[in-house]
C-alpha atoms as a PDB file:
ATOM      1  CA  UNK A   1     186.181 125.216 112.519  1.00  0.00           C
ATOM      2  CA  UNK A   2     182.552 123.991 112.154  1.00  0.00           C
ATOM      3  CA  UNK A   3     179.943 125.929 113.216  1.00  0.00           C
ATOM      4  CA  UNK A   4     176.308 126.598 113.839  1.00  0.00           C
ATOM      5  CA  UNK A   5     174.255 129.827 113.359  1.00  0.00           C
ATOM      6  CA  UNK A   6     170.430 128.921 113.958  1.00  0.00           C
ATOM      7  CA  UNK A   7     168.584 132.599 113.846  1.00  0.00           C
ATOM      8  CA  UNK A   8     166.250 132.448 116.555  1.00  0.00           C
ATOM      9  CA  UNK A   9     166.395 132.707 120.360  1.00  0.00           C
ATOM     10  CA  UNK A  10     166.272 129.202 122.161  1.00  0.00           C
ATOM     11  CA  UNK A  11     166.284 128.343 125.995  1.00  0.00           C
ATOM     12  CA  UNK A  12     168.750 126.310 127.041  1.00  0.00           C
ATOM     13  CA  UNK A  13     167.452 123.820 128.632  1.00  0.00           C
ATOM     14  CA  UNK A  14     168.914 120.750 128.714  1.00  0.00           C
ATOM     15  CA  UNK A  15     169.138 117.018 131.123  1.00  0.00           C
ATOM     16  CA  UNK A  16     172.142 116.256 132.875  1.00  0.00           C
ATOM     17  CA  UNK A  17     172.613 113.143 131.994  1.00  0.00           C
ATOM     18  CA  UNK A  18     171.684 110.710 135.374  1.00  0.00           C
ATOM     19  CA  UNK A  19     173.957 112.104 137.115  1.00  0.00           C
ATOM     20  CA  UNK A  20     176.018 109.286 136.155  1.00  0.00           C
ATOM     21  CA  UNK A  21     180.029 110.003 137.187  1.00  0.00           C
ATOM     22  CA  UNK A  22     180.953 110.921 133.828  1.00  0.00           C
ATOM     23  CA  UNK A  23     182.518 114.344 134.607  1.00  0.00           C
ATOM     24  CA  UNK A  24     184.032 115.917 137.262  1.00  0.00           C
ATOM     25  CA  UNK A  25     183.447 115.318 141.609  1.00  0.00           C
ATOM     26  CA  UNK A  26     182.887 117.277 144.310  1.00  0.00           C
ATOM     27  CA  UNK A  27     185.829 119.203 145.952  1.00  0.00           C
ATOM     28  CA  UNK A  28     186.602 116.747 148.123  1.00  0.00           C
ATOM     29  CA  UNK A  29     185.859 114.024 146.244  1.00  0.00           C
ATOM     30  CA  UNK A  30     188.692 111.909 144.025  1.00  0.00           C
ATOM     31  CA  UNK A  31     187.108 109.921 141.072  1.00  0.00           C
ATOM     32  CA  UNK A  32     187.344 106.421 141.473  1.00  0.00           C
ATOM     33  CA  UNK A  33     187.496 104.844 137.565  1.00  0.00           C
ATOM     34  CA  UNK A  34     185.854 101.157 136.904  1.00  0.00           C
ATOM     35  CA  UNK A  35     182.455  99.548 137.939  1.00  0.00           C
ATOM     36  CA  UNK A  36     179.327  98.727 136.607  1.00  0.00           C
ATOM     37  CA  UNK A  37     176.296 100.758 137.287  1.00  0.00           C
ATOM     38  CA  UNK A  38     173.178  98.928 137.682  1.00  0.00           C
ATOM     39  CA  UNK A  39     169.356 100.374 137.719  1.00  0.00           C
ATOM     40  CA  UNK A  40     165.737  99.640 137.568  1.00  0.00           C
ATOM     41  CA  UNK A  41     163.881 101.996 135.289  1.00  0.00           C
ATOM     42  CA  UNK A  42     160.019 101.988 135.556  1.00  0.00           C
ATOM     43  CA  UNK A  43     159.688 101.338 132.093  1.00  0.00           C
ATOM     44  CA  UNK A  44     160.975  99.905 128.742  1.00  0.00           C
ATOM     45  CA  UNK A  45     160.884 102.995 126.617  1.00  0.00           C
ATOM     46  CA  UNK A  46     158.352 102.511 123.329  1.00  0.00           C
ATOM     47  CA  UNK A  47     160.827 102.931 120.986  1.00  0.00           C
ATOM     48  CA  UNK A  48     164.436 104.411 121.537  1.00  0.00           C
ATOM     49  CA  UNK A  49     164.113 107.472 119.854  1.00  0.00           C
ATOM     50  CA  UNK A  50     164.700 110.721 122.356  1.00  0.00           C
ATOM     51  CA  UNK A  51     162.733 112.893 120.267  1.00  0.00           C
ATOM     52  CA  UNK A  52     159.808 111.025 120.248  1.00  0.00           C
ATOM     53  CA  UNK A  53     159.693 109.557 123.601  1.00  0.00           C
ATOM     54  CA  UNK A  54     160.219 112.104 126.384  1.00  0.00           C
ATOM     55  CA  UNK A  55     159.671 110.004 129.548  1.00  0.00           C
ATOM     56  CA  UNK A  56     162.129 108.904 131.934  1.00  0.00           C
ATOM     57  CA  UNK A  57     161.152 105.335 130.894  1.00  0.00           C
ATOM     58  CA  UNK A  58     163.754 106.611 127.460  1.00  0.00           C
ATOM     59  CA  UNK A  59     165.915 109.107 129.207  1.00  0.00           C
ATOM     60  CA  UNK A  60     167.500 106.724 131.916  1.00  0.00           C
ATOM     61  CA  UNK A  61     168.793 103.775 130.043  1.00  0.00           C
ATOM     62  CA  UNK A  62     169.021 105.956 126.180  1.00  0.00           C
ATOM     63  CA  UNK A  63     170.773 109.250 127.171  1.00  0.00           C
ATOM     64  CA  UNK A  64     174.196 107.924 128.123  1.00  0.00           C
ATOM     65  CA  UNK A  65     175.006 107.046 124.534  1.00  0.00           C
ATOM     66  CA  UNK A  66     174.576 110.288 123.279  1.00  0.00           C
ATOM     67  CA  UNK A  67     175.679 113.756 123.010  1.00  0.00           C
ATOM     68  CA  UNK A  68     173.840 117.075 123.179  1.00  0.00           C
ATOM     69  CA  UNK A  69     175.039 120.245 122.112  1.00  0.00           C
ATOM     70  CA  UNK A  70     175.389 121.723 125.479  1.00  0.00           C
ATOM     71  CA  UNK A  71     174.765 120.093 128.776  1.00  0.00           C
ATOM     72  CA  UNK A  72     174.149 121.196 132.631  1.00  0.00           C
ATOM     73  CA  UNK A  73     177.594 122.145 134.041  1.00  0.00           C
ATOM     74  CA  UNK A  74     178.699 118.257 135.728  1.00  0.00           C
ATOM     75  CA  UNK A  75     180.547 120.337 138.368  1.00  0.00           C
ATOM     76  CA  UNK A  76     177.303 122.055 139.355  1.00  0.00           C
ATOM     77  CA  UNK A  77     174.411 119.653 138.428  1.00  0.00           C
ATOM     78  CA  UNK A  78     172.016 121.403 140.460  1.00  0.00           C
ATOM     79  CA  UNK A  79     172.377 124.992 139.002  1.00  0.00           C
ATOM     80  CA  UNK A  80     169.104 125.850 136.044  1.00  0.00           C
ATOM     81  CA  UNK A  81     171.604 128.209 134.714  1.00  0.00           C
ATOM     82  CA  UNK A  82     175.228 126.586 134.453  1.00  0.00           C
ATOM     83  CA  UNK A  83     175.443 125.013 131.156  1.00  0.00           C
ATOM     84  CA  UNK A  84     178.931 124.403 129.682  1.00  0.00           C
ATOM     85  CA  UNK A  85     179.691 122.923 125.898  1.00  0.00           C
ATOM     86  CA  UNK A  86     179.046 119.389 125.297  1.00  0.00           C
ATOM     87  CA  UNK A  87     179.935 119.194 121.699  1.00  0.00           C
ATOM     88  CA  UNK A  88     180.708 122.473 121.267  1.00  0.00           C
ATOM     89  CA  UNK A  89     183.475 123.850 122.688  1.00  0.00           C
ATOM     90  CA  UNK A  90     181.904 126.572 125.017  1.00  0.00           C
ATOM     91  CA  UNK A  91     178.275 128.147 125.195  1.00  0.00           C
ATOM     92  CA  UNK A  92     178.291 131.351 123.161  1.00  0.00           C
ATOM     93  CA  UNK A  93     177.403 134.372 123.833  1.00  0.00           C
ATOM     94  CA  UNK A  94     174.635 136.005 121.410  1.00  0.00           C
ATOM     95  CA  UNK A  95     174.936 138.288 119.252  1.00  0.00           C
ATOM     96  CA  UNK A  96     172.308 140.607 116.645  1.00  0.00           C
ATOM     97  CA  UNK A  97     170.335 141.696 120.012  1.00  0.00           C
ATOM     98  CA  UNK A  98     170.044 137.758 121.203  1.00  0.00           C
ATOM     99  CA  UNK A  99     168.384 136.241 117.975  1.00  0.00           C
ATOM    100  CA  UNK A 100     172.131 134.715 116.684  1.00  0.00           C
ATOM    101  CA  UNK A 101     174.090 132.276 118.742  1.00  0.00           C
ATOM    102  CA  UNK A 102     177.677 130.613 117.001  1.00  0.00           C
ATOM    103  CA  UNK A 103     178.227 127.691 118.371  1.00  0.00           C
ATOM    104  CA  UNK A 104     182.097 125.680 117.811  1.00  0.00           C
ATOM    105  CA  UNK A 105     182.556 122.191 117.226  1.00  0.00           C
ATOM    106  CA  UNK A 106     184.693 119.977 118.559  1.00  0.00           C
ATOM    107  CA  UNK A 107     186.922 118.313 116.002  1.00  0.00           C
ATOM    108  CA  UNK A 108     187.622 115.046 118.185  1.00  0.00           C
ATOM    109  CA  UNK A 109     183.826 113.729 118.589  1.00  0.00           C
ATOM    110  CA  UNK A 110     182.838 110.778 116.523  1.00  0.00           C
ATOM    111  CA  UNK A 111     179.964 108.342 116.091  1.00  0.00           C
ATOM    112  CA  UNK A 112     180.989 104.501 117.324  1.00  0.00           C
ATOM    113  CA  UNK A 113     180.741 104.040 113.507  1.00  0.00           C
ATOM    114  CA  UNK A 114     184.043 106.688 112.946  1.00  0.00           C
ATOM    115  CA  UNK A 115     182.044 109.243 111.376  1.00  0.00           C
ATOM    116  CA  UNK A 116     183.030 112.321 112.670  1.00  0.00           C
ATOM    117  CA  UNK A 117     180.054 114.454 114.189  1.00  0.00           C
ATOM    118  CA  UNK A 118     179.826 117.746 112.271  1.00  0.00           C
ATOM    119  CA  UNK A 119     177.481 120.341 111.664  1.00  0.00           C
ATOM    120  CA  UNK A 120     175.383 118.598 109.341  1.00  0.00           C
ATOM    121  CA  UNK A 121     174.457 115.837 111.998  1.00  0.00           C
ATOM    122  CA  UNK A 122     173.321 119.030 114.351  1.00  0.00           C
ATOM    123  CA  UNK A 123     171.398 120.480 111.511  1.00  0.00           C
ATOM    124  CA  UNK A 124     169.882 117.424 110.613  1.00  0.00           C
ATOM    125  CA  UNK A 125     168.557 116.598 114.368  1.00  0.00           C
ATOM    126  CA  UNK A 126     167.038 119.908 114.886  1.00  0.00           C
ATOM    127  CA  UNK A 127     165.214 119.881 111.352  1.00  0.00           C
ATOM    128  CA  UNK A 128     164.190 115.903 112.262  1.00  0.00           C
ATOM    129  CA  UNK A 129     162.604 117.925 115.322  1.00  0.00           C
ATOM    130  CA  UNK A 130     161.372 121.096 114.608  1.00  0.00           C
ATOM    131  CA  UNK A 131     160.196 120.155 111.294  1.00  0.00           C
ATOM    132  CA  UNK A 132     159.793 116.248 111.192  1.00  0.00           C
ATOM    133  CA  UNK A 133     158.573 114.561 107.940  1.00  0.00           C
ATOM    134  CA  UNK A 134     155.089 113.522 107.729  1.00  0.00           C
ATOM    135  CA  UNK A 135     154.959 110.040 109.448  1.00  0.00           C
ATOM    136  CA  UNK A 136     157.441 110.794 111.964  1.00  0.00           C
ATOM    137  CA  UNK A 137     156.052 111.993 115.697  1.00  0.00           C
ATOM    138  CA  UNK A 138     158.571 114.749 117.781  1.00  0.00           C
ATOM    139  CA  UNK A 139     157.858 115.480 121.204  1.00  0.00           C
ATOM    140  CA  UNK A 140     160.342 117.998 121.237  1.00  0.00           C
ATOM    141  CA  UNK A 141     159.123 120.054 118.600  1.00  0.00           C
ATOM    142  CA  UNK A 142     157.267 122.839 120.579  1.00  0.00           C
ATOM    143  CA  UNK A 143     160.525 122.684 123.311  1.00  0.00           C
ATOM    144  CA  UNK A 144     163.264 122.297 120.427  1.00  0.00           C
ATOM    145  CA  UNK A 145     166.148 122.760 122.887  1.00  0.00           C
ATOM    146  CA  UNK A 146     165.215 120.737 125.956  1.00  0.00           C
ATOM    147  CA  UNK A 147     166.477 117.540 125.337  1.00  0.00           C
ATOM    148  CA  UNK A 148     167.692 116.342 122.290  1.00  0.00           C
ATOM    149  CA  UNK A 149     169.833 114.035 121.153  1.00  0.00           C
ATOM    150  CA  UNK A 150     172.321 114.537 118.416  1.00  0.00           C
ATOM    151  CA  UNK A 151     171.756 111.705 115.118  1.00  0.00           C
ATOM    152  CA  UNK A 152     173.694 110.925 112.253  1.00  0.00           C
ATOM    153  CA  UNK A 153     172.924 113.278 109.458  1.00  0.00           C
ATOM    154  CA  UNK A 154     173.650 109.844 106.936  1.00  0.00           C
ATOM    155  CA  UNK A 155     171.506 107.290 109.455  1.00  0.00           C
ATOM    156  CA  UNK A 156     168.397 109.697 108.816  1.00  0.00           C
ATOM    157  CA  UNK A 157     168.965 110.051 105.106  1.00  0.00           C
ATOM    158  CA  UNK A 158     168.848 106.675 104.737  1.00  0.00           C
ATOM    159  CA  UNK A 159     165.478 106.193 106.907  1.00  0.00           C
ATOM    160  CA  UNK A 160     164.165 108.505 109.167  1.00  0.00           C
ATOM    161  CA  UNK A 161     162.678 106.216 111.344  1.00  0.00           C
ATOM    162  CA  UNK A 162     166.197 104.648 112.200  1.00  0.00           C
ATOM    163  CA  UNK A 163     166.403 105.452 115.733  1.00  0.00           C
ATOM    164  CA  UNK A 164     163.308 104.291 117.066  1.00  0.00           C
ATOM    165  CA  UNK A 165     164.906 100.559 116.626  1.00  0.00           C
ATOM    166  CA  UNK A 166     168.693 101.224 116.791  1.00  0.00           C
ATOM    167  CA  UNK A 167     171.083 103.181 118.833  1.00  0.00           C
ATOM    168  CA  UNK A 168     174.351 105.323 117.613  1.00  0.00           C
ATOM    169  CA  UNK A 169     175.490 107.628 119.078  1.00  0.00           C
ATOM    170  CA  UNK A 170     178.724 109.701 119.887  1.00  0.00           C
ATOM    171  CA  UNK A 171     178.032 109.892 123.827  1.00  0.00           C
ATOM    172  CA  UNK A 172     180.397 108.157 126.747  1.00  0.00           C
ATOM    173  CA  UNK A 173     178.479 104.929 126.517  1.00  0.00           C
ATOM    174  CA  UNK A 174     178.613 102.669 123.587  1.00  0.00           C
ATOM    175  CA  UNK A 175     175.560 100.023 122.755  1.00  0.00           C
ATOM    176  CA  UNK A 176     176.104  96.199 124.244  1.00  0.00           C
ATOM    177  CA  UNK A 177     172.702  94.972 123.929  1.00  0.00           C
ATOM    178  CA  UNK A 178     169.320  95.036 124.519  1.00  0.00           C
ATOM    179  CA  UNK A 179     167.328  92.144 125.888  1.00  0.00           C
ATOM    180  CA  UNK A 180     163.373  93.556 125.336  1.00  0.00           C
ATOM    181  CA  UNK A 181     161.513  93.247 128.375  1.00  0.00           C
ATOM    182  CA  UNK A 182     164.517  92.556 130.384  1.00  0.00           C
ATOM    183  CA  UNK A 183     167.571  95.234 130.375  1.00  0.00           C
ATOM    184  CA  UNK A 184     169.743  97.425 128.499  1.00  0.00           C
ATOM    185  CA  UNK A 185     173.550  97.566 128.985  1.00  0.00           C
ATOM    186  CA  UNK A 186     176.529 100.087 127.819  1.00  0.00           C
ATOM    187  CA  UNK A 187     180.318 100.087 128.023  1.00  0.00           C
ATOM    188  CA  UNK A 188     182.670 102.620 128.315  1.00  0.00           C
ATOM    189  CA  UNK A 189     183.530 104.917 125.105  1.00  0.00           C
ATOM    190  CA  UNK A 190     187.234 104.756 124.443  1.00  0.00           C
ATOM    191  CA  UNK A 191     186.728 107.375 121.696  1.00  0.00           C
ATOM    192  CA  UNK A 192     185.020 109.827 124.178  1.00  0.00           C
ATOM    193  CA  UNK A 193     185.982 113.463 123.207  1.00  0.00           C
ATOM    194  CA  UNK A 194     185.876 114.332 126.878  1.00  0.00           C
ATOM    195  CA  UNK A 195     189.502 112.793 127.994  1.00  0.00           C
ATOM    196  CA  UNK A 196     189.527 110.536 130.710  1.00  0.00           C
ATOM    197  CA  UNK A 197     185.662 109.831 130.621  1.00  0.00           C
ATOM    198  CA  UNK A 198     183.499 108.630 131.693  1.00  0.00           C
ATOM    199  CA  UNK A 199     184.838 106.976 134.960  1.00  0.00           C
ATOM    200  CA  UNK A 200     182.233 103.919 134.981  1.00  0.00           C
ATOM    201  CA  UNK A 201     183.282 100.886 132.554  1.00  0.00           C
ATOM    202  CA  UNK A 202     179.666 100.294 131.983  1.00  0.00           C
ATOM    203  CA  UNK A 203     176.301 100.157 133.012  1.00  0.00           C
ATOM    204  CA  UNK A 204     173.256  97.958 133.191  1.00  0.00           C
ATOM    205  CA  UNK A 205     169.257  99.049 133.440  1.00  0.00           C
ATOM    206  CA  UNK A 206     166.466  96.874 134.110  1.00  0.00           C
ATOM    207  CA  UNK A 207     163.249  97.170 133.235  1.00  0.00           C
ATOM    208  CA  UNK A 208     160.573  96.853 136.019  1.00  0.00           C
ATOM    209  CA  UNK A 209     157.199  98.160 136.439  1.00  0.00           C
ATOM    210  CA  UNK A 210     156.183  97.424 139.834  1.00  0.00           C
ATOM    211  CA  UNK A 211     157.684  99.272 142.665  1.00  0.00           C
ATOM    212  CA  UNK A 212     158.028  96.019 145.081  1.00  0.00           C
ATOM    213  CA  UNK A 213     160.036  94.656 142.103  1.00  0.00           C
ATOM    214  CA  UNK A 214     162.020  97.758 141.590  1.00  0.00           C
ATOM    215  CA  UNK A 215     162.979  97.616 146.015  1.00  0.00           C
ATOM    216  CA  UNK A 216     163.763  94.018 145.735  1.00  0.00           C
ATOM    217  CA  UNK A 217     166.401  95.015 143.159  1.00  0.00           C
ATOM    218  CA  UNK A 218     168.016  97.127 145.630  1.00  0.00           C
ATOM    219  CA  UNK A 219     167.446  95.161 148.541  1.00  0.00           C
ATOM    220  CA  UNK A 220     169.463  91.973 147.241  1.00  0.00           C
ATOM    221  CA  UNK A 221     172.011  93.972 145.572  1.00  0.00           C
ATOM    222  CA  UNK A 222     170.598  93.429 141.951  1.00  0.00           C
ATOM    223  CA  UNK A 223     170.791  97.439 141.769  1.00  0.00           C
ATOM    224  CA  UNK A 224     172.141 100.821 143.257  1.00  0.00           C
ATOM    225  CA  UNK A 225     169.510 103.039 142.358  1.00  0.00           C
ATOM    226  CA  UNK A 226     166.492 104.097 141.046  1.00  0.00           C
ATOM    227  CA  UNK A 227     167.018 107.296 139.812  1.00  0.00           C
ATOM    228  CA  UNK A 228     163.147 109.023 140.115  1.00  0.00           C
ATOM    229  CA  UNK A 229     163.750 107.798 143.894  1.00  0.00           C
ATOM    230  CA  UNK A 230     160.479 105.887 146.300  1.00  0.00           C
ATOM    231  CA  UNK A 231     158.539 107.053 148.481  1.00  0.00           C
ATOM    232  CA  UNK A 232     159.787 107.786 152.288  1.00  0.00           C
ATOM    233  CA  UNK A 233     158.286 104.597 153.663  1.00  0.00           C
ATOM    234  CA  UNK A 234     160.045 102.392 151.079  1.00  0.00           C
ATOM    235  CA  UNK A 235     163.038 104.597 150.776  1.00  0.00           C
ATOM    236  CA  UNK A 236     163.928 105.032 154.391  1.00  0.00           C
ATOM    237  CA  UNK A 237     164.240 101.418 155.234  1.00  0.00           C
ATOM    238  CA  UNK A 238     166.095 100.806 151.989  1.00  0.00           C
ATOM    239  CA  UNK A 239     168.686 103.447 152.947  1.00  0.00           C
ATOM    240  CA  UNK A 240     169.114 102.172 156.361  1.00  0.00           C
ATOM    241  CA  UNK A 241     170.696  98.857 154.923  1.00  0.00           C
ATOM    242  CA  UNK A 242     173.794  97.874 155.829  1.00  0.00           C
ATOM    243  CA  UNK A 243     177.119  98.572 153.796  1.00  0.00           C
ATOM    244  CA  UNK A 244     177.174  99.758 150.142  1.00  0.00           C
ATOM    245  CA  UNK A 245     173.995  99.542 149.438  1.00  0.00           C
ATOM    246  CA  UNK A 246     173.211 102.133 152.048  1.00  0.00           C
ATOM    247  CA  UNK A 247     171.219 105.368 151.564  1.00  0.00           C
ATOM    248  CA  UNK A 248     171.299 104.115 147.457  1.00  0.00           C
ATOM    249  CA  UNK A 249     167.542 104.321 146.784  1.00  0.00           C
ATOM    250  CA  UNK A 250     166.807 108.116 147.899  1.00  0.00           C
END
């Protein structure tokens, strides 16, 4: 059993991811698996390290290939207090008068590289974050447990700067490639430790700053969605349009 005893009291706060159908539906809802997400994203991210870059320009087309240590509950996205283990098994309950939490490790979660994700690589993050090496910028270090995605303890030893270029992670989507200035896409994780996930086979997001750019996407059926939404005189046309690519933009 791996575990995790950091001695202080932290918030959990954390993203759920898109909102992407990697877990669970609705009660009346079946899962359908296959497809191909595609969506515009206001921005190409600066570099693609979460813990440096904060904005939704990173979160969007970054967060699906990694994993956090707990997430929002996918059966209740829009609860700020349902949070259920990501890779740990459950979210624990503290102990010592709330400064000690134990958190479990899954034994089936690996990086796309085989390495198995243990609590070294969650050690390693939060030290990269809370108490980064002179040279390397963290975002998250005043709001350690908002968002953060879990590295490989053995990428950062060999350069700390690693992840602002490259992307490995242990999440449901694995890397396909990058085209700077154009898109980013992901496949499916076979190796997923949640079984059965995720549901999509992949996805594709495309860069584009300007709005008319972004509704032209949607329009001609280059994209869903745009997750951060427009405003109600672009959106409410774009949701009128006929057949799938109805009431996608709000």
């Amino acid at each position: 059993m791996r575990q995790i005893r950091p001695r202080t009291v932290m918030a959990f706060v954390l993203l759920c991811l898109l909102a992407l159908p990697l877990g669970g539906a609705g009660a009346t809802e079946t899962p359908k698996r296959g497809g191909i997400l595609t969506f515009v994203v206001v921005a190409e991210p600066p570099s693609f390290d979460g813990h440096r870059e904060p904005s939704f320009a990173l979160i969007h087309p970054i967060a699906p290939f990694y994993s956090t240590r707990i997430r929002v509950n996918p059966e209740n996205p829009a609860s700020p207090t349902d949070f259920v283990g990501d890779l740990t098994l459950d979210v624990p309950v503290p102990t010592d008068d709330g400064t000690t939490y134990t958190f479990t490790l899954r034994q089936n979660a690996t990086f796309w590289d085989g390495q198995p994700v243990t609590a070294h690589d969650v050690v390693t993050t939060f030290n990269k974050i809370i108490f980064p090496p002179e040279g390397v910028l963290s975002a998250q270090k005043a709001f350690f447990s908002f968002i953060y995605f879990i590295y490989s303890a053995q990428k950062l030893a060999q350069d700390m700067h690693w992840y602002e270029k490259h992307i490995l992670g242990s999440g449901p989507f694995i890397f396909v490639q990058h085209q700077p200035g154009a898109f980013i896409e992901g496949r499916r994780n076979p190796n997923y430790y949640h079984a059965g996930k995720s549901y999509l086979d992949g996805f594709r997001a495309t860069f584009a700053e300007q709005q008319a750019v972004r509704e032209q996407a949607i329009r001609h059926r280059q994209a869903l969605i745009e997750f951060r939404g427009f405003p109600p005189r672009s959106r409410d046309p774009l949701g009128e349009l006929p057949g799938p690519r109805a009431g996608r933009a709000i």
